[in-house]
Protein backbone atom coordinates (compact mmCIF):
# COMPACT_ATOMS: atom_id res chain seq x y z
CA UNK A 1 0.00 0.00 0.00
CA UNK A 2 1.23 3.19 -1.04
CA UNK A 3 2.41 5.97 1.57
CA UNK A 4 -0.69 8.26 0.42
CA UNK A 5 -3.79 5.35 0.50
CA UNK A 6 -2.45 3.78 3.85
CA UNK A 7 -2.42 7.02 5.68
CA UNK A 8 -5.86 7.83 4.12
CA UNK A 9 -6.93 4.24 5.28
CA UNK A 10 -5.70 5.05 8.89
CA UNK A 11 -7.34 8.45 9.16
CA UNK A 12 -10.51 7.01 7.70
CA UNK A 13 -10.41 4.11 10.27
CA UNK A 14 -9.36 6.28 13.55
CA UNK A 15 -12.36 8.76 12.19
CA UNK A 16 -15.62 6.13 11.71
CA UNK A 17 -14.66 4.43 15.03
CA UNK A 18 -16.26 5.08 17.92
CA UNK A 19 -14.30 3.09 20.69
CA UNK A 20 -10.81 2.33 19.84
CA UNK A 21 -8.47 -0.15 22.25
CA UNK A 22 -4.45 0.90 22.15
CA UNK A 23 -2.01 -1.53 23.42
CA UNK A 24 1.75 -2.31 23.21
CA UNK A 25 4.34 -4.63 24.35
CA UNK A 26 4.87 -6.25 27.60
CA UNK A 27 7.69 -4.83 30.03
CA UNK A 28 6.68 -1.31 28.20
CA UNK A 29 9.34 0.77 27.92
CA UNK A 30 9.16 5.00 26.97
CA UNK A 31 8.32 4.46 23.48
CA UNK A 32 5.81 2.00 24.17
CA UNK A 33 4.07 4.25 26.85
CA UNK A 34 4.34 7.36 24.91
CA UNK A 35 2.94 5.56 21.58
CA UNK A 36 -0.36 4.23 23.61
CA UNK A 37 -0.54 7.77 25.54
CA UNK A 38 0.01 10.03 23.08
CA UNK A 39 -2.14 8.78 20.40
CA UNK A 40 -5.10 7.69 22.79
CA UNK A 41 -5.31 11.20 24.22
CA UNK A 42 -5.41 12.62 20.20
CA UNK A 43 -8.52 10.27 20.39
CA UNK A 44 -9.25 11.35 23.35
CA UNK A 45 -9.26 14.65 22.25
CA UNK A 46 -11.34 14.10 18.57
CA UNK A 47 -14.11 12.81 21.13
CA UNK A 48 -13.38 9.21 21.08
CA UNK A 49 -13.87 6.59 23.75
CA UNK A 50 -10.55 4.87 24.27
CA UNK A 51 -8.96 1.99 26.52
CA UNK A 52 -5.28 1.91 26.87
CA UNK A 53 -4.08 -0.90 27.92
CA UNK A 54 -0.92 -3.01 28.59
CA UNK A 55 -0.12 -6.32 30.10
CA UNK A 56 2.33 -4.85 32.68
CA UNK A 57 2.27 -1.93 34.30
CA UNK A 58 4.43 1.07 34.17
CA UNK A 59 7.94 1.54 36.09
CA UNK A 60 8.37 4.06 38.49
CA UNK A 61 10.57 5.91 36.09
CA UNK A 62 8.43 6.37 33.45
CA UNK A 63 4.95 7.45 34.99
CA UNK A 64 5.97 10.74 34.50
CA UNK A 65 4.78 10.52 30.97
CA UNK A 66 1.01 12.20 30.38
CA UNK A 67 -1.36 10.28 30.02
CA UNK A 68 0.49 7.02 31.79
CA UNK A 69 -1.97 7.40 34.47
CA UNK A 70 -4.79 6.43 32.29
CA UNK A 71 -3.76 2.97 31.18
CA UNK A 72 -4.64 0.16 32.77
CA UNK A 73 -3.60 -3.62 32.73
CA UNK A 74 -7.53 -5.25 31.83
CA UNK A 75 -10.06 -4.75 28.38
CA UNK A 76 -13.01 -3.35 30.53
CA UNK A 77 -15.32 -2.17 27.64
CA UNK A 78 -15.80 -3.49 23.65
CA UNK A 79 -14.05 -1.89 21.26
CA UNK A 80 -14.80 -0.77 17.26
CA UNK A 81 -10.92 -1.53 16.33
CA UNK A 82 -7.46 -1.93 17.97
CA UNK A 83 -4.36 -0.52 17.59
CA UNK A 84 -1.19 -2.06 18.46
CA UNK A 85 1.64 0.18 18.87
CA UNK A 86 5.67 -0.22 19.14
CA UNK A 87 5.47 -4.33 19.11
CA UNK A 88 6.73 -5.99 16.41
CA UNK A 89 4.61 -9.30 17.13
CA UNK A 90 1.25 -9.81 18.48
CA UNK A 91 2.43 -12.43 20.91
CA UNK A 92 4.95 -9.46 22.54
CA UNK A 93 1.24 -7.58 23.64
CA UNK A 94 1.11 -10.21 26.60
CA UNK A 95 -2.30 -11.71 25.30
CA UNK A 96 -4.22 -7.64 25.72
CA UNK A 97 -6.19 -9.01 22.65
CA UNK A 98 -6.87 -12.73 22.62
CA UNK A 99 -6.09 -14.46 19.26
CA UNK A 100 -7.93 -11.36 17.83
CA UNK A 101 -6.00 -9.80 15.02
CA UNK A 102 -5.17 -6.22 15.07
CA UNK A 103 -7.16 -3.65 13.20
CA UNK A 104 -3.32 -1.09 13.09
CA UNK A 105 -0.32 -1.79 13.73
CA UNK A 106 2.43 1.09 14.14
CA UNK A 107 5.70 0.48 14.35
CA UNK A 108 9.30 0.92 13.65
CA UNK A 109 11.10 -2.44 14.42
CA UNK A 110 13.35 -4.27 11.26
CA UNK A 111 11.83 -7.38 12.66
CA UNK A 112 8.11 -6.75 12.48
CA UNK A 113 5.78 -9.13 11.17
CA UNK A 114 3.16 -6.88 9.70
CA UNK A 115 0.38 -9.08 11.99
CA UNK A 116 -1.99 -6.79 11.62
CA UNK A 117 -5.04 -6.18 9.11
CA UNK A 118 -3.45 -2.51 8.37
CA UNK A 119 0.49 -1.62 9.21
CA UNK A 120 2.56 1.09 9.31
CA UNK A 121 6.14 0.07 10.08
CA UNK A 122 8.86 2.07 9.31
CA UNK A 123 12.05 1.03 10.21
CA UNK A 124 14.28 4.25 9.32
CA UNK A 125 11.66 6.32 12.33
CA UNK A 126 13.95 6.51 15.55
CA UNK A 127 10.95 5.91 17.77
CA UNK A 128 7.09 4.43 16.99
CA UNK A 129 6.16 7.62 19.42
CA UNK A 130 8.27 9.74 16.13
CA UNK A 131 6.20 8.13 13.18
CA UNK A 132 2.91 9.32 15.05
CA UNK A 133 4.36 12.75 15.36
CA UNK A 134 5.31 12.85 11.87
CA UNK A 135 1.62 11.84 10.67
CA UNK A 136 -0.37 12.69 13.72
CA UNK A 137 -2.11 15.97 12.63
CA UNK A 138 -1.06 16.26 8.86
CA UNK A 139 -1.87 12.97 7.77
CA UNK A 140 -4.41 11.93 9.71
CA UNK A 141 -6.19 14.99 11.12
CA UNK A 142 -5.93 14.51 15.06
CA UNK A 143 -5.50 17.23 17.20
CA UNK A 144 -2.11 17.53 19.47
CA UNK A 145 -1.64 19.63 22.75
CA UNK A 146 0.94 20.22 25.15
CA UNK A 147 0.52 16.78 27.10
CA UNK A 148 0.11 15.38 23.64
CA UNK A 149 3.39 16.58 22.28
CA UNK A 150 4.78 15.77 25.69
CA UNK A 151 4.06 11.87 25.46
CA UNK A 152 5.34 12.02 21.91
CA UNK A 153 8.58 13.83 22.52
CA UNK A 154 9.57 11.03 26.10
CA UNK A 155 9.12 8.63 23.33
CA UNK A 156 11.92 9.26 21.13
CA UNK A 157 13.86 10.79 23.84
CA UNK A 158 13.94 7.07 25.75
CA UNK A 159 13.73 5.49 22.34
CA UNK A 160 17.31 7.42 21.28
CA UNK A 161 18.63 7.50 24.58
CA UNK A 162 19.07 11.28 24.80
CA UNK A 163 19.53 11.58 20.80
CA UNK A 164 22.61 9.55 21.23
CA UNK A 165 22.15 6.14 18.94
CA UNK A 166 23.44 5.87 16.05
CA UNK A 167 20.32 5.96 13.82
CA UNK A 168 19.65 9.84 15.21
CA UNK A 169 18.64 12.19 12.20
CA UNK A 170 17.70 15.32 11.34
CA UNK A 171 14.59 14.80 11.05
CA UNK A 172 14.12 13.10 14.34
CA UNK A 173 15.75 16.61 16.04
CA UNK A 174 13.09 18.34 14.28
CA UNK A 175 10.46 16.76 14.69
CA UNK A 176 11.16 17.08 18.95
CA UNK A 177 11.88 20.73 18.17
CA UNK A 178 7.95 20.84 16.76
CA UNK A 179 6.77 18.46 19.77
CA UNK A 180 8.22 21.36 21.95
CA UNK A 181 6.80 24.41 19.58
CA UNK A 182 3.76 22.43 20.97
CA UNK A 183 4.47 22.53 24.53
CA UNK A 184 6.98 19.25 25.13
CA UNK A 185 9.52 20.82 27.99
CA UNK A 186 12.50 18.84 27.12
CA UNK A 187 14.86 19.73 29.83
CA UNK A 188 12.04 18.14 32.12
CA UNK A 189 11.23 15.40 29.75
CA UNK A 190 15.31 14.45 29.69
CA UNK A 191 15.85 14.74 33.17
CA UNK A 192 13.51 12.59 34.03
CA UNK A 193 13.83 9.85 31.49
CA UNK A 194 17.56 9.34 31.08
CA UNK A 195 19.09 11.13 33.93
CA UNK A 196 16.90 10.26 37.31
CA UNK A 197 17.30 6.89 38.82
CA UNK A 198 16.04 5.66 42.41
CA UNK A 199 18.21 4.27 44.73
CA UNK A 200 17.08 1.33 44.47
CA UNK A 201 17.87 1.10 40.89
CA UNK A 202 21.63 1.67 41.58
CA UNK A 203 21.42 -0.91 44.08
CA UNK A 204 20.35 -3.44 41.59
CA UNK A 205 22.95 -2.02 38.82
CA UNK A 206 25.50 -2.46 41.48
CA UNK A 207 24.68 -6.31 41.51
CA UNK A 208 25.14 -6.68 38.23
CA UNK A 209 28.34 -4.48 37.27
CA UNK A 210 30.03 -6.81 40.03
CA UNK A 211 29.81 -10.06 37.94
CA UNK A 212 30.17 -8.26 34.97
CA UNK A 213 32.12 -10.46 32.20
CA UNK A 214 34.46 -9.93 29.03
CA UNK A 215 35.31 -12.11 26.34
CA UNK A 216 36.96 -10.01 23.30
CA UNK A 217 34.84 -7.71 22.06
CA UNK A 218 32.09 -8.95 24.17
CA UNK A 219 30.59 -7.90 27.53
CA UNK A 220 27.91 -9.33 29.73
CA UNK A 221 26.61 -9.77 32.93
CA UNK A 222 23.75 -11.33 34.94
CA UNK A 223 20.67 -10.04 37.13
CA UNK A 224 18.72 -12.37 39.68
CA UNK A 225 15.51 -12.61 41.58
CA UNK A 226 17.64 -12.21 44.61
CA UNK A 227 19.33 -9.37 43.14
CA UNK A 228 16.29 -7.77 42.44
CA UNK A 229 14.52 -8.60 46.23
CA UNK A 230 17.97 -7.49 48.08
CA UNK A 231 18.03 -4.00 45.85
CA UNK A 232 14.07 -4.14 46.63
CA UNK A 233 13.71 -2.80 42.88
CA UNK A 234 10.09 -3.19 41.81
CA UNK A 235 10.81 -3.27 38.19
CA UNK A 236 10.65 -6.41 36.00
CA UNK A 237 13.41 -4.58 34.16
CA UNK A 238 16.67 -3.90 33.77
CA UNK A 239 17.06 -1.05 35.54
CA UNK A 240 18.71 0.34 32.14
CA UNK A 241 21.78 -1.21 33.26
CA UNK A 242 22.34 -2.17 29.57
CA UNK A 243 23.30 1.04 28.69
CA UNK A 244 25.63 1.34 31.10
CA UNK A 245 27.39 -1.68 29.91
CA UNK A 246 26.71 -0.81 26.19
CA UNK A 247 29.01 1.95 26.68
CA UNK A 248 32.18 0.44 27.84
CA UNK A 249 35.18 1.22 25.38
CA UNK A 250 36.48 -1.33 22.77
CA UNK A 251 33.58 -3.74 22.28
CA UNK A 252 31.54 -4.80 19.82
CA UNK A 253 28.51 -6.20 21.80
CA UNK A 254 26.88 -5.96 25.33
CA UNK A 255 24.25 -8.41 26.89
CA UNK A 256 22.37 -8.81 29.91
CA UNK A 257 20.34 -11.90 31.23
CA UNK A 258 17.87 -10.94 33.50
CA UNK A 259 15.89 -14.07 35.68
CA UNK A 260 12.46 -13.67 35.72
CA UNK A 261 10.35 -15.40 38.08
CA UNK A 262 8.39 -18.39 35.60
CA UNK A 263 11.75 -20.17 34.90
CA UNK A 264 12.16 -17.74 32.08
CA UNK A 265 15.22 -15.26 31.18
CA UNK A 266 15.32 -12.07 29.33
CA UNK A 267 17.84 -11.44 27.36
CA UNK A 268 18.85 -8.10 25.96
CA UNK A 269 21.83 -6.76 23.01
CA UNK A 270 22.93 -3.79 22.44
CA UNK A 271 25.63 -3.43 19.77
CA UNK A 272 27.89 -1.40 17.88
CA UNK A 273 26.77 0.64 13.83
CA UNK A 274 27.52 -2.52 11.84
CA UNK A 275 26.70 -5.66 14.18
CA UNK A 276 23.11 -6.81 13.77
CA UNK A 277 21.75 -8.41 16.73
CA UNK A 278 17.92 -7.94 15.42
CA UNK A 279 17.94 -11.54 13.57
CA UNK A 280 19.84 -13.71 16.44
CA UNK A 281 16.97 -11.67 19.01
CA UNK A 282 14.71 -13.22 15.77
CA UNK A 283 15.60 -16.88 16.32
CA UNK A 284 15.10 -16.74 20.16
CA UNK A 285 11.72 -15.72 19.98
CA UNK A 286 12.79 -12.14 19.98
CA UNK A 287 13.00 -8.55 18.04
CA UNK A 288 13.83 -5.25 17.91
CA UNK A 289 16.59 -3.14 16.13
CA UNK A 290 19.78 -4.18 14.34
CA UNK A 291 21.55 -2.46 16.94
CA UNK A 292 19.29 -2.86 20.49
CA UNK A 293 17.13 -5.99 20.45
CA UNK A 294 15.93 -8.05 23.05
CA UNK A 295 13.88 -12.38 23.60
CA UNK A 296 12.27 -13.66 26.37
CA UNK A 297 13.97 -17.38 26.56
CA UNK A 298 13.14 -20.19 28.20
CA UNK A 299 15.35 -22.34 30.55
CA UNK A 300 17.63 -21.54 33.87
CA UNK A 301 20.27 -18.89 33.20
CA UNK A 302 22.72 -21.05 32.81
CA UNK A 303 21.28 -22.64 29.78
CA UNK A 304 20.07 -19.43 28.32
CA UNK A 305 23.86 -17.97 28.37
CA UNK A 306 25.18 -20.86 27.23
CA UNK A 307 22.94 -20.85 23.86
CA UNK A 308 22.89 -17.26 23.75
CA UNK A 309 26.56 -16.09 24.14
CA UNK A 310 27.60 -19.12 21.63
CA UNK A 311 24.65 -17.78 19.34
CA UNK A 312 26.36 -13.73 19.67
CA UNK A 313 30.20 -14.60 19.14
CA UNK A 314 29.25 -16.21 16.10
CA UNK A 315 27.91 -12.64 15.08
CA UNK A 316 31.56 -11.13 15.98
CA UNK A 317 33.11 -13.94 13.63
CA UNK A 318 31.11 -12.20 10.86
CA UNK A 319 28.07 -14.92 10.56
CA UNK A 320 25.81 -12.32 10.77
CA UNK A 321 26.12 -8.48 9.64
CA UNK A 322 23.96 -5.84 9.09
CA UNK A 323 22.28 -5.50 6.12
């Protein structure tokens, strides 16, 4: 579908319904919660009736984010269509919507799999929260206000990690100068997305950086259930401790397995412009971006290292590039 017809198919579609249902992925990170906020208060704001929704519930860090308050964890009410936003798979949505198939899907992951009866997915958009600004009022006639712009502009803020990944453009720079001509306070936004931690969340980065491991070009580490009760950190996350590690001089690719409590382990990659960890995320059960991807495995950690670290050096032996 051409870029004209599929934008007049989405405005047509967010414009007859009555009752729309927004979701993402599970663990949702900034993007993810800015996506479902942002768009569902332009809904919101055209006089819709709208559920957001998401299996998990926010972090700590991130209810800051208008419009965060208003999503819940259950489908209370029906719906006219649904909208799945940031996920690459419908699986990743936690189950939000049953075996029911999408109505939209928007998105910007390489390893989507265009699961839904409409989809948007552009993989060259820095954030899913940046390919709503860029169509939001133009394309598809919703309105935008300060809380609006606000949710749009902690997306690609998280999403880019402070406009520092690699695949940062112009465009993305002004399209957050826009979201602040609309009322986005970036200093705020920034401060409290990528600079403010809780104590707690050092606590459990502090567990983690001390069993940190190097092999080559490789770096890695491991986060427990224990770590996580003895730091009393309420997040099912990372903490963002990946980025920490991501950043370490002279290598290639960075990985953290963090325990979760049903005998699974998430796994998460960050790597260097030219390493593509998007298609070995792929195989696991995974997705993402060639350069920050992430797969929810199943087995003990020991297992899950094993297949997973043996799976990532043969990226640094040049199995697998980019592109």
């Amino acid at each position: 579908m051409k870029n004209d017809a599929i934008h007049s198919t989405i405005r047509e579609m967010l414009h007859d319904a009555n009752a729309v249902l927004i979701t993402s992925h599970i663990r949702p990170d900034g993007d993810a919660v800015g996506s479902v906020a942002g768009l569902g208060m332009a809904l919101r704001l055209a006089g819709k009736q709208v559920q957001m929704v998401m299996a998990d519930r926010i972090s700590a860090q991130l209810r800051f984010i208008p419009g965060a308050d208003q999503i819940t964890t259950k489908v209370t009410d029906p719906f006219d269509i649904s909208i799945v936003a940031d996920s690459s798979d419908l699986e990743r949505t936690g189950g939000i919507l049953g075996e029911r198939q999408p109505d939209l899907c928007i998105d910007h992951h390489i390893t989507n799999l265009n699961f839904a009866r409409v989809n948007l997915v552009d993989i060259t958009s820095v954030s899913t929260t940046a390919l709503i600004a860029r169509h939001l009022t133009e394309d598809w006639q919703l309105p935008i206000d300060n809380s609006i712009a606000s949710a749009l502009l902690a997306g690609i803020v998280t999403d880019t990690i402070g406009f520092r990944t690699s695949n940062i453009t112009s465009e993305a720079m002004r399209l957050a100068a826009d979201l602040m001509d609309q009322g986005a306070e970036l200093s705020e936004i920034y401060q409290r997305a990528i600079t403010n931690r809780s104590y707690e969340a050092i606590q459990f980065w502090g567990k983690g950086i001390a069993r940190m491991e190097r092999k080559g070009r490789l770096v890695w580490t491991v986060l427990t259930n224990e770590d996580r009760r003895s730091a009393a950190y309420m997040g099912k996350d990372d903490a963002d401790l990946i980025n920490i590690i991501s950043s370490i001089e002279d290598n290639d690719v960075a990985i953290i397995f963090t325990e979760k409590d049903d005998q699974k382990v998430k796994v998460s990659w960050r790597a260097q412009p030219g390493i593509d960890v998007s298609q070995i995320a792929l195989n696991f059960g995974g997705g993402g971006h060639p350069a920050a991807s992430g797969a929810e495995i199943n087995g003990t950690l020991e297992e899950v290292q094993d297949k997973v670290l043996t799976a990532t050096k043969a990226i640094l032996n040049g199995k697998i590039k980019e592109g």
